[in-house]
N, C-alpha and C. Protein backbone atom coordinates (compact mmCIF):
# COMPACT_ATOMS: atom_id res chain seq x y z
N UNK A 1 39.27 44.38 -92.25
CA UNK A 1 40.47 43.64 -91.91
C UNK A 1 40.72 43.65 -90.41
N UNK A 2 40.63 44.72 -89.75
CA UNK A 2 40.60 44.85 -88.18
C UNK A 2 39.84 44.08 -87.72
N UNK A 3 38.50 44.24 -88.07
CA UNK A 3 37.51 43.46 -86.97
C UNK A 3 38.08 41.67 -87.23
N UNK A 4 38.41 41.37 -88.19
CA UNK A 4 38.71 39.45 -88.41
C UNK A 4 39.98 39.55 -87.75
N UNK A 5 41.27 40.29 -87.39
CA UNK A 5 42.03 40.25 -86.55
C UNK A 5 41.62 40.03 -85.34
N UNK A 6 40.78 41.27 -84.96
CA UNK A 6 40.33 40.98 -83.20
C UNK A 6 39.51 39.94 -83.39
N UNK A 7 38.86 39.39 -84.10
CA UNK A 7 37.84 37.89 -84.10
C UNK A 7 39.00 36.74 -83.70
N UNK A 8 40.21 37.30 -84.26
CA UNK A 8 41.05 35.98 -84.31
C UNK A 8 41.83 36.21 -83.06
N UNK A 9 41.49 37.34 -82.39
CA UNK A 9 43.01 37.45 -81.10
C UNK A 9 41.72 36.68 -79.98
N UNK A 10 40.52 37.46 -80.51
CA UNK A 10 39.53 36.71 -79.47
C UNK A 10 39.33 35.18 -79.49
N UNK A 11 39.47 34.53 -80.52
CA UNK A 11 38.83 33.30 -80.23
C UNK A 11 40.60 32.77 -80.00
N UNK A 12 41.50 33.13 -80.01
CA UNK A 12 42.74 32.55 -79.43
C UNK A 12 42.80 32.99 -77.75
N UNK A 13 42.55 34.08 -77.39
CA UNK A 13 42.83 34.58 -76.15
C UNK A 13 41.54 33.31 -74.89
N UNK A 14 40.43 33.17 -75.73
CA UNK A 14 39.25 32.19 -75.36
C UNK A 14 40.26 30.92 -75.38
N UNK A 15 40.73 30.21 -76.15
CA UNK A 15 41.45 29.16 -76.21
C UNK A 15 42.04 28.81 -75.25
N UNK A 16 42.74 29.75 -74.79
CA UNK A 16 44.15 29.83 -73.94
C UNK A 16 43.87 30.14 -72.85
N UNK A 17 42.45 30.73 -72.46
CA UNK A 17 41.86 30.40 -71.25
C UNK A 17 41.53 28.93 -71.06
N UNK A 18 40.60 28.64 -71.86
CA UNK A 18 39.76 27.57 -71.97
C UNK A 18 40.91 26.09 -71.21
N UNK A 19 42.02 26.41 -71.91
CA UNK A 19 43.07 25.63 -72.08
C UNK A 19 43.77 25.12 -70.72
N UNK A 20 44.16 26.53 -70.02
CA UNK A 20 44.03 26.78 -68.85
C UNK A 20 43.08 26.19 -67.40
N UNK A 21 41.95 26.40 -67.90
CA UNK A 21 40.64 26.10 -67.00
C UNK A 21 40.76 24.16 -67.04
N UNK A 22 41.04 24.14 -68.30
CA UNK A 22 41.30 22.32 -68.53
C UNK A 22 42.52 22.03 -67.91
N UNK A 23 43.08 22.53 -67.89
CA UNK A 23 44.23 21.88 -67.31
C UNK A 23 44.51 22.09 -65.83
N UNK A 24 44.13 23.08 -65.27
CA UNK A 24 44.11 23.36 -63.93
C UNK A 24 43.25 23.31 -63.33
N UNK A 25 41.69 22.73 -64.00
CA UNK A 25 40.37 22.85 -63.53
C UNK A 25 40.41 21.47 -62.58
N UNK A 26 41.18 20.80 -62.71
CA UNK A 26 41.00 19.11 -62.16
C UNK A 26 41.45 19.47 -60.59
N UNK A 27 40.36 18.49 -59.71
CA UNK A 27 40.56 18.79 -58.31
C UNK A 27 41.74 17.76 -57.93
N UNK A 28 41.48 17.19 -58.26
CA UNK A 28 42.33 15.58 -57.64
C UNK A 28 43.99 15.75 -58.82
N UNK A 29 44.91 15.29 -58.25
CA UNK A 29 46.04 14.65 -58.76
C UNK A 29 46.20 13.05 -58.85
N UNK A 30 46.18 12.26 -59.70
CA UNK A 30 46.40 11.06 -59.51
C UNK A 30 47.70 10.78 -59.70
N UNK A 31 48.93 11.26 -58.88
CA UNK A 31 50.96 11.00 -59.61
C UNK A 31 50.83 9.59 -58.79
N UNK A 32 50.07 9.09 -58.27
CA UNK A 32 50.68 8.27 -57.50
C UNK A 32 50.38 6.44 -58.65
N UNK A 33 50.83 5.46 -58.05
CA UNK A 33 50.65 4.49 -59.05
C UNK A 33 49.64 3.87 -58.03
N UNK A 34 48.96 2.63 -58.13
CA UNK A 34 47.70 2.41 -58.08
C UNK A 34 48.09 1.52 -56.81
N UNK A 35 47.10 1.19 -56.04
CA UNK A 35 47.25 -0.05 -54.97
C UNK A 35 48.08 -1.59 -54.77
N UNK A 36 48.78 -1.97 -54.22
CA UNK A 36 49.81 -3.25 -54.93
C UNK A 36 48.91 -4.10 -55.17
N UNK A 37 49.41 -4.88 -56.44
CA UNK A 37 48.33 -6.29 -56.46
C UNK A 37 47.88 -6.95 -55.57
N UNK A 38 49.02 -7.09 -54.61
CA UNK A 38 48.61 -7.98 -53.24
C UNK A 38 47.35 -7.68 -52.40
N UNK A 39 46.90 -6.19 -52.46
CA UNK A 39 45.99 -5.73 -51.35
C UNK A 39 44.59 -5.74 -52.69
N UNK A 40 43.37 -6.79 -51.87
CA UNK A 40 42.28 -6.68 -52.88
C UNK A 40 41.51 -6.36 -52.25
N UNK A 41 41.01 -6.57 -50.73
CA UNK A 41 39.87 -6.45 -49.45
C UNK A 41 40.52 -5.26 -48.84
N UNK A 42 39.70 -4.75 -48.36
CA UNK A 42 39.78 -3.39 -46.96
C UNK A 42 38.54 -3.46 -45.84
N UNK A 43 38.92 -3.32 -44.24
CA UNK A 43 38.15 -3.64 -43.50
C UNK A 43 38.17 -1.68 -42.84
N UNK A 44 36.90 -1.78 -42.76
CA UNK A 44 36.92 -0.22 -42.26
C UNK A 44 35.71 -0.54 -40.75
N UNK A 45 36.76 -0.91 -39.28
CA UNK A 45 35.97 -0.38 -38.42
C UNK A 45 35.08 1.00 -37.96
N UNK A 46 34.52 0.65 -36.77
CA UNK A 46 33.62 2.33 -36.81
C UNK A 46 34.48 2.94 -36.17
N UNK A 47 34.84 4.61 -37.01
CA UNK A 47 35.88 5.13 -36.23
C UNK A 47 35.21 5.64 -34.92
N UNK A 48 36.08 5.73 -33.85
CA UNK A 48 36.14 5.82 -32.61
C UNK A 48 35.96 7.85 -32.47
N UNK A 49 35.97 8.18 -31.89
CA UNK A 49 35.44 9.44 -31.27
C UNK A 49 35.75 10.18 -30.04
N UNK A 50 36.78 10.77 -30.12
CA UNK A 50 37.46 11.49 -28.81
C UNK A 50 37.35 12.59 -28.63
N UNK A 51 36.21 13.52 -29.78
CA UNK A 51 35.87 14.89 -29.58
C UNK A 51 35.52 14.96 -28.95
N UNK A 52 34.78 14.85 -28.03
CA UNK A 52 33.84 15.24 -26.75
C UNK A 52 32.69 15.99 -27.95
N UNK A 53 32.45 16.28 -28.74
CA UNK A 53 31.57 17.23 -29.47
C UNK A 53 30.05 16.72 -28.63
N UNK A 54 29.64 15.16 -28.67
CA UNK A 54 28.39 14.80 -28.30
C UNK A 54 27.55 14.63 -28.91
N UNK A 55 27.60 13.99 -30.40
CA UNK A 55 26.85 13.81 -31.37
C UNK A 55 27.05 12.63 -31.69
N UNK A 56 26.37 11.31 -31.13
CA UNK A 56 26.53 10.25 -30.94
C UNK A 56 26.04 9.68 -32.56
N UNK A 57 25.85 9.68 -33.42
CA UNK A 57 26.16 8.98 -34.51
C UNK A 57 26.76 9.53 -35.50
N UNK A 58 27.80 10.77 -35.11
CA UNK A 58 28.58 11.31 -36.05
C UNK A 58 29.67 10.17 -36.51
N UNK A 59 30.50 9.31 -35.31
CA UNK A 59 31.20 7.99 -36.00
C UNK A 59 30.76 7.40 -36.95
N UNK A 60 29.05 6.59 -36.78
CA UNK A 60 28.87 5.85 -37.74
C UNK A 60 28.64 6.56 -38.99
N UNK A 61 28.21 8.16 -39.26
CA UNK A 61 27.77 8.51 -40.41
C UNK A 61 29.05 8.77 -41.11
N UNK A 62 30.25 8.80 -40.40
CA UNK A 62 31.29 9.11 -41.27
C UNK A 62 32.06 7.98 -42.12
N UNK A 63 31.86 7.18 -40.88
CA UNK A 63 32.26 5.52 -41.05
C UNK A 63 31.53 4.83 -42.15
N UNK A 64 29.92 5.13 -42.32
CA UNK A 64 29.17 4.64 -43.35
C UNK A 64 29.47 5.36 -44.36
N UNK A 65 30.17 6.55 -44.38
CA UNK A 65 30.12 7.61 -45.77
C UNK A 65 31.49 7.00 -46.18
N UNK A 66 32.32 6.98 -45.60
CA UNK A 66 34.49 5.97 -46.09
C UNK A 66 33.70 4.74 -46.67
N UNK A 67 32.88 4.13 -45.99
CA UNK A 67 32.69 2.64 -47.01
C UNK A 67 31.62 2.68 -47.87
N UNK A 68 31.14 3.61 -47.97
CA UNK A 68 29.89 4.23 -49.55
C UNK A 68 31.10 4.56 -50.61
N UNK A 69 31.91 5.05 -50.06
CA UNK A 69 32.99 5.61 -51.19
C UNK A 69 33.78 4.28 -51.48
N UNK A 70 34.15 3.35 -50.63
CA UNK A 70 34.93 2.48 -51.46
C UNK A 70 34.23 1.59 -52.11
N UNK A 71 33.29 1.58 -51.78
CA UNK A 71 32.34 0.37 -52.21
C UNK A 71 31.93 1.19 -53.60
N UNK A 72 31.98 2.51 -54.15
CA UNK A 72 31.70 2.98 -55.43
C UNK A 72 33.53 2.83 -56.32
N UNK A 73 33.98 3.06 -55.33
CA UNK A 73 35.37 3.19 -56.46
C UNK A 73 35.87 1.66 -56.67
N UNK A 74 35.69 0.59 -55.57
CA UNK A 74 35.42 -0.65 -56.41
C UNK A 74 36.93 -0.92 -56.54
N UNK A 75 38.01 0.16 -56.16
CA UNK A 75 39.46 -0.73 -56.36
C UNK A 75 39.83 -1.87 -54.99
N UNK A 76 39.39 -1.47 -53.99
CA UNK A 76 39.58 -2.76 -52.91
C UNK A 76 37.98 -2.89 -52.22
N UNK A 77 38.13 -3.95 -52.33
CA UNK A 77 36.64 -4.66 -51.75
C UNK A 77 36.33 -4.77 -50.03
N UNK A 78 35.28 -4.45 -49.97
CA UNK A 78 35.09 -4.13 -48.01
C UNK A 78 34.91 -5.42 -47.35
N UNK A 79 35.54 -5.76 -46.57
CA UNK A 79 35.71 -7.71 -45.94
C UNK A 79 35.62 -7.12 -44.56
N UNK A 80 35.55 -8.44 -44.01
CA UNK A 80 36.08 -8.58 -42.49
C UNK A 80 37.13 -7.88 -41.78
N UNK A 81 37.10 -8.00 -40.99
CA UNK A 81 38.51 -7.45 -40.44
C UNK A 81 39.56 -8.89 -40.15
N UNK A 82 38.68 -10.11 -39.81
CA UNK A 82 39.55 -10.66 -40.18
C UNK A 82 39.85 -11.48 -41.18
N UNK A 83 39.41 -11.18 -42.17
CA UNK A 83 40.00 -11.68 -43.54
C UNK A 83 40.80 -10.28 -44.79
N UNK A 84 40.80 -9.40 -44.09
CA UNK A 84 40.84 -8.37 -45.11
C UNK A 84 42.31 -7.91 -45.03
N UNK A 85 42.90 -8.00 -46.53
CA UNK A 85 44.42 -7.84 -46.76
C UNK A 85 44.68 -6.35 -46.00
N UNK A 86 43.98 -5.49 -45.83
CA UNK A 86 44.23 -4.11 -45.22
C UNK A 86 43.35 -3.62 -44.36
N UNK A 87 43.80 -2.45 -43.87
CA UNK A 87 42.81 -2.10 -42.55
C UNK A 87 42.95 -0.62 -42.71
N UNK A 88 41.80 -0.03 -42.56
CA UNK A 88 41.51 1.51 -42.14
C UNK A 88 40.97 1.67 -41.01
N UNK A 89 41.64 2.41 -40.06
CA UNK A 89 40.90 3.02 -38.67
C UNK A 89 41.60 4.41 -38.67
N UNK A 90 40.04 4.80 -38.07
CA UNK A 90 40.31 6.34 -37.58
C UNK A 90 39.46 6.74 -36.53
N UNK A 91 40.14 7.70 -36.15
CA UNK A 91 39.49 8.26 -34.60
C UNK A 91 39.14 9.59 -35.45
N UNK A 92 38.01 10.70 -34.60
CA UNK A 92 37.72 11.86 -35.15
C UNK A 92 38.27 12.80 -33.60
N UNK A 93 39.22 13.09 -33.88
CA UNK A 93 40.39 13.71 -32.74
C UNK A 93 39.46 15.18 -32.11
N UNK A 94 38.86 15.92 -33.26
CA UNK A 94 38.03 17.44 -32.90
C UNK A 94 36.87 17.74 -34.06
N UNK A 95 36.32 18.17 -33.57
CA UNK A 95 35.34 19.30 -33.82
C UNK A 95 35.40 20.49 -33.47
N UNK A 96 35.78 21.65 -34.52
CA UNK A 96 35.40 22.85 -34.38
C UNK A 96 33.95 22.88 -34.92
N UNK A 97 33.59 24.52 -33.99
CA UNK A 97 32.16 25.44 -35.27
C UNK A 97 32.65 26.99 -35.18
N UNK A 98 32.68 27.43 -35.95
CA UNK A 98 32.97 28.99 -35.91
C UNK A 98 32.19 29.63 -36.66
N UNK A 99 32.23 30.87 -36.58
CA UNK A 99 31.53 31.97 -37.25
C UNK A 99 32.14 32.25 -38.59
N UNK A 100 31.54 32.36 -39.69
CA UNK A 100 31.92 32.88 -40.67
C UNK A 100 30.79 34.23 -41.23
N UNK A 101 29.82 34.04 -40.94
CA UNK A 101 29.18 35.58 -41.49
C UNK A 101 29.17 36.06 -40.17
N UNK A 102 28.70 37.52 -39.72
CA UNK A 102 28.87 37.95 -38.64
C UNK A 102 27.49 39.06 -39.92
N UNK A 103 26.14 39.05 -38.86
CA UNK A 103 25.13 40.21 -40.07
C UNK A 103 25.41 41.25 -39.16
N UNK A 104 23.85 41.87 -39.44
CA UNK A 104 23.74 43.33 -38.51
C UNK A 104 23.41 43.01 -36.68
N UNK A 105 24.08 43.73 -35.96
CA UNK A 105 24.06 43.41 -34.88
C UNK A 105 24.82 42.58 -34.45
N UNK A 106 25.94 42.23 -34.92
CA UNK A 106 27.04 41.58 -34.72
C UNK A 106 26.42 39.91 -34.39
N UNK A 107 25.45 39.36 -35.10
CA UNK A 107 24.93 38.34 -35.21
C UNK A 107 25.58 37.32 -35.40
N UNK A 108 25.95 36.35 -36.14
CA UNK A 108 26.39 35.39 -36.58
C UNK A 108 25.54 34.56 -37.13
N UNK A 109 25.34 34.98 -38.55
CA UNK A 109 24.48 34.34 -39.74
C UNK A 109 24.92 33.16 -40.33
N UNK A 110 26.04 32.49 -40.28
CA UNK A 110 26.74 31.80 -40.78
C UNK A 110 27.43 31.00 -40.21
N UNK A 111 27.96 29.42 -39.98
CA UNK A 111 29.00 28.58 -39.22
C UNK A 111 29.55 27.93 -40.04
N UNK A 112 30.71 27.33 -40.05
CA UNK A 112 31.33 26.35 -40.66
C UNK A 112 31.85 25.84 -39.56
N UNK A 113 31.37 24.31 -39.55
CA UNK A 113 31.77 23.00 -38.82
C UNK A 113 32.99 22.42 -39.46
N UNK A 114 34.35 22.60 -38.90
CA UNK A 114 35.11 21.36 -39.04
C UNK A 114 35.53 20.16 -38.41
N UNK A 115 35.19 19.33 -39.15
CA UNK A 115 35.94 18.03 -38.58
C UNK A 115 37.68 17.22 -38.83
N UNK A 116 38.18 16.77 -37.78
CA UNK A 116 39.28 16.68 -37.79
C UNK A 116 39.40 14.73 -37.68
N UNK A 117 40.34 13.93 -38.46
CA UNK A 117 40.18 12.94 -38.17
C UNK A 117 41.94 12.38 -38.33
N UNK A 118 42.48 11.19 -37.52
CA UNK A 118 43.10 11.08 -37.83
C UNK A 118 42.67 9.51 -37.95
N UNK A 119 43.39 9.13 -39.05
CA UNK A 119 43.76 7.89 -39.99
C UNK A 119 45.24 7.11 -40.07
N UNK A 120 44.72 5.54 -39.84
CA UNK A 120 45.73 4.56 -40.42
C UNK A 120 45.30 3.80 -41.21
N UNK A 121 46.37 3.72 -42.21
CA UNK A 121 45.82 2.95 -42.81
C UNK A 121 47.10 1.82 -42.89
N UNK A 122 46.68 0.06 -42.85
CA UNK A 122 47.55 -1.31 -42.67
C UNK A 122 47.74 -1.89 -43.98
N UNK A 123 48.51 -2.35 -44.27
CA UNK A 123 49.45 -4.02 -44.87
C UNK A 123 48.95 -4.68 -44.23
N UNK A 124 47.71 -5.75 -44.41
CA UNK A 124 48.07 -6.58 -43.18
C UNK A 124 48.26 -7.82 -43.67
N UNK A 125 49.34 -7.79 -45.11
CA UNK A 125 49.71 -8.95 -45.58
C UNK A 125 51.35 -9.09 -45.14
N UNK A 126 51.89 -7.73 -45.36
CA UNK A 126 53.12 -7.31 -44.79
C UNK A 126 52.99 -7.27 -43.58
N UNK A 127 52.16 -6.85 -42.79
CA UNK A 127 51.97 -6.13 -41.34
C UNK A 127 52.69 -4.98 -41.21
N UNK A 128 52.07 -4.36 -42.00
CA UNK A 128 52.70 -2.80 -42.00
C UNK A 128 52.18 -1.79 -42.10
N UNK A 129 52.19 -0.48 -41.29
CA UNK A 129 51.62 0.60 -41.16
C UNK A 129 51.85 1.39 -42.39
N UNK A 130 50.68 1.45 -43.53
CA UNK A 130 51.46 1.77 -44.78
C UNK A 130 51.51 3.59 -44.70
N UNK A 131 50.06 4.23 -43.83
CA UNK A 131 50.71 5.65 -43.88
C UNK A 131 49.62 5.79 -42.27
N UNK A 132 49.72 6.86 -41.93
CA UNK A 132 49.43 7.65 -41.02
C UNK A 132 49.12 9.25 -41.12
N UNK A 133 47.80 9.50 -41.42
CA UNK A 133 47.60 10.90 -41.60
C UNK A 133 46.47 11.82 -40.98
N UNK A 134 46.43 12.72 -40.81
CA UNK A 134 45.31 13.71 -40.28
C UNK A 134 44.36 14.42 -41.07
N UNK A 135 43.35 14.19 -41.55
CA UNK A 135 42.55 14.92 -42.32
C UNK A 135 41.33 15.58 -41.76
N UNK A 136 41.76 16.77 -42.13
CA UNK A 136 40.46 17.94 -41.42
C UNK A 136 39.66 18.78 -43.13
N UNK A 137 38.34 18.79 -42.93
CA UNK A 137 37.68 19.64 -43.82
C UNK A 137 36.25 19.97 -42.96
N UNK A 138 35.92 20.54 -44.28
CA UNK A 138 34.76 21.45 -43.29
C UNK A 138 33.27 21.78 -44.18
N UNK A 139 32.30 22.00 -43.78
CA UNK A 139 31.22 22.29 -44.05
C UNK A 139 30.06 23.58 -43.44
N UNK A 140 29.42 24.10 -44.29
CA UNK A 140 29.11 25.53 -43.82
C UNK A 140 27.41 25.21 -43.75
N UNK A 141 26.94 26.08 -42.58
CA UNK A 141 25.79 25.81 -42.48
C UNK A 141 25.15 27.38 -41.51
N UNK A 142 23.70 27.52 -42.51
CA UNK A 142 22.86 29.27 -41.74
C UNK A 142 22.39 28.56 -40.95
N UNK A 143 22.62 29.79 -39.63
CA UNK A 143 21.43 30.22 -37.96
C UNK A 143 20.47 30.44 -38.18
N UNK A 144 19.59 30.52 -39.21
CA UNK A 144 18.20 30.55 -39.33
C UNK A 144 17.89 29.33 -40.23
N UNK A 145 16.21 29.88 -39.92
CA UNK A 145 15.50 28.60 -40.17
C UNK A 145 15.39 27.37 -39.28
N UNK A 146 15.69 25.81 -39.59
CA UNK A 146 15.80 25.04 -39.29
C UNK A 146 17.14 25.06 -38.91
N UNK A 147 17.70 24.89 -38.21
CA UNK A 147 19.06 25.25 -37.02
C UNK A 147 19.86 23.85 -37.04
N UNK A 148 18.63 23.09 -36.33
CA UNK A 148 19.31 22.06 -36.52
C UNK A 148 19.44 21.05 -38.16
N UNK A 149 18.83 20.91 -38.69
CA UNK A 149 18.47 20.61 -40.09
C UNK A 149 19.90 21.42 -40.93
N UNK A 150 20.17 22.52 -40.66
CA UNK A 150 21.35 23.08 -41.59
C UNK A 150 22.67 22.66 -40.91
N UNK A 151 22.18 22.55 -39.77
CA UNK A 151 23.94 21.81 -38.79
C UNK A 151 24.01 20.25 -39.65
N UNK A 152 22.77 19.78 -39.50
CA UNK A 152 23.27 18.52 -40.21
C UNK A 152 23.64 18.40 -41.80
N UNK A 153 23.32 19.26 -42.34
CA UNK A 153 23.96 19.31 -43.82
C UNK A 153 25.10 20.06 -43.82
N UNK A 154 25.48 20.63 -43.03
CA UNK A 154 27.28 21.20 -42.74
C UNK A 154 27.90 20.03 -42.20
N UNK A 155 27.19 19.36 -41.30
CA UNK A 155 27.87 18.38 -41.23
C UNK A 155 28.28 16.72 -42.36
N UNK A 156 27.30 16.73 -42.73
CA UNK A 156 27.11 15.82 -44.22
C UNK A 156 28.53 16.48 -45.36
N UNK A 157 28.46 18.15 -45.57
CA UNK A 157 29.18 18.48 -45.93
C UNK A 157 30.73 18.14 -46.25
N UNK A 158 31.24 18.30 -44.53
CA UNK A 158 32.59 17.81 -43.91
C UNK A 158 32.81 16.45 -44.22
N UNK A 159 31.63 15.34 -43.98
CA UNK A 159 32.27 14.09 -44.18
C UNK A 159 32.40 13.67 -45.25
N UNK A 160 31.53 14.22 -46.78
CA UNK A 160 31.39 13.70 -47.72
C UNK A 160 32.92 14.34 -48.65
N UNK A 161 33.46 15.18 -48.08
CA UNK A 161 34.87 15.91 -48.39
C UNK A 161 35.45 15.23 -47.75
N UNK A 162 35.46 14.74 -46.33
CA UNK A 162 36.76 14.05 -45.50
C UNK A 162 36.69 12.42 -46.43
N UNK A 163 35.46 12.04 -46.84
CA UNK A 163 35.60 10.69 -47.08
C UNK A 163 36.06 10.63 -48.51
N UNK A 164 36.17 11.70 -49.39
CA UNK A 164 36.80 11.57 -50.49
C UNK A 164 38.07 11.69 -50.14
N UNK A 165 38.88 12.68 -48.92
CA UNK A 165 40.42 12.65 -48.82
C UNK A 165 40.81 11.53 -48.55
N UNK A 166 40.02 10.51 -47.44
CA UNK A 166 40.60 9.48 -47.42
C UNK A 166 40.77 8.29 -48.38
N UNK A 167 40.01 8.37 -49.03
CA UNK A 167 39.86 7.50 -50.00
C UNK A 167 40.90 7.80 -50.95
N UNK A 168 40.95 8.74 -51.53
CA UNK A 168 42.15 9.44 -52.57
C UNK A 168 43.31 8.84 -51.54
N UNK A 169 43.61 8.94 -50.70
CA UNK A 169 44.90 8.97 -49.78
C UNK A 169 45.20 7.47 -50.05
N UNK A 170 44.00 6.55 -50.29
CA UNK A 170 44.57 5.34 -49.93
C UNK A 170 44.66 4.43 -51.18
N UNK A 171 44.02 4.89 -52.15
CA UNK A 171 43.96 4.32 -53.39
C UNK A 171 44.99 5.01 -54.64
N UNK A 172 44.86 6.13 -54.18
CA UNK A 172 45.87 7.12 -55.23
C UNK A 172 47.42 7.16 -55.17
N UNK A 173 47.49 7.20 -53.49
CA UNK A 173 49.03 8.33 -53.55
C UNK A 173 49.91 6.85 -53.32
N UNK A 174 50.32 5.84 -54.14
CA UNK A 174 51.10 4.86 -54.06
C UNK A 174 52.29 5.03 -54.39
């Protein structure tokens, strides 16, 4: 009789995790209501670049990674700039790199690159600045090995996270 009790506190106590993990496991919130009918096109120039960092096609790879993402989520279509009911521009304001492992010998085994961007996004049926925001994330990359090869997948990292915030920002939070 004991052991089918604890069988039963166990597969409830599993539940109520499980339950848990489902319900709080979701990264994204969607509260917001969806894009107005009016806006169907989005024009995404190449964002501009005021880090001084010196990595001359970090604009376009970020710029090409925001319009890989809208062009998969498919709720506003990528046009002209001048035909397109809305507009996204962003500048990438900074670049950090810092240390995150520190080995033996007070080394530094470890970096995480963040990137910082700020974003507008337009009405440009209204002509209206519909939000204005700053989005920074980040990507981690090891001092050994190929050095440069792991900087660029920390950096791939950061944008493929920054280009989902923006995207969520502009399609979601209505």
């Amino acid at each position: 009789m004991d052991l089918r009790r604890k069988d039963k506190r166990n597969k409830l106590r599993f539940f109520i995790i499980f339950a848990i993990f489902l319900i709080y496991g979701c990264r994204y919130s969607f509260t917001g209501a969806s894009v107005p009918p009016h806006l169907k096109t989005i024009a995404i120039p190449v964002f501009d670049d005021q880090s001084g960092y010196g990595r001359a096609t970090l604009r376009e790879e970020l710029t090409n990674k925001i319009i890989e993402r809208f062009i998969r989520d498919n709720t506003l279509k990528i046009a002209d700039k001048s035909s397109a009911n809305s507009l996204l521009e962003g500048v990438i304001v900074n670049i950090q790199d810092s240390p995150v492992v520190v080995g033996a010998g007070e080394r530094v085994v470890k970096s995480r690159i963040t990137i910082t961007v700020k974003v507008s996004f337009y009405d440009m049926v209204k002509r209206v600045k519909v939000w204005e925001r700053t989005f920074s994330n980040w990507g981690e990359y090891e001092l050994e090995g190929n050095v440069q090869l792991n900087l660029q997948n920390g950096i791939q990292q950061a944008i493929d996270k920054l280009s989902e915030d923006i995207l969520l920002a502009t399609v979601a939070n209505w």
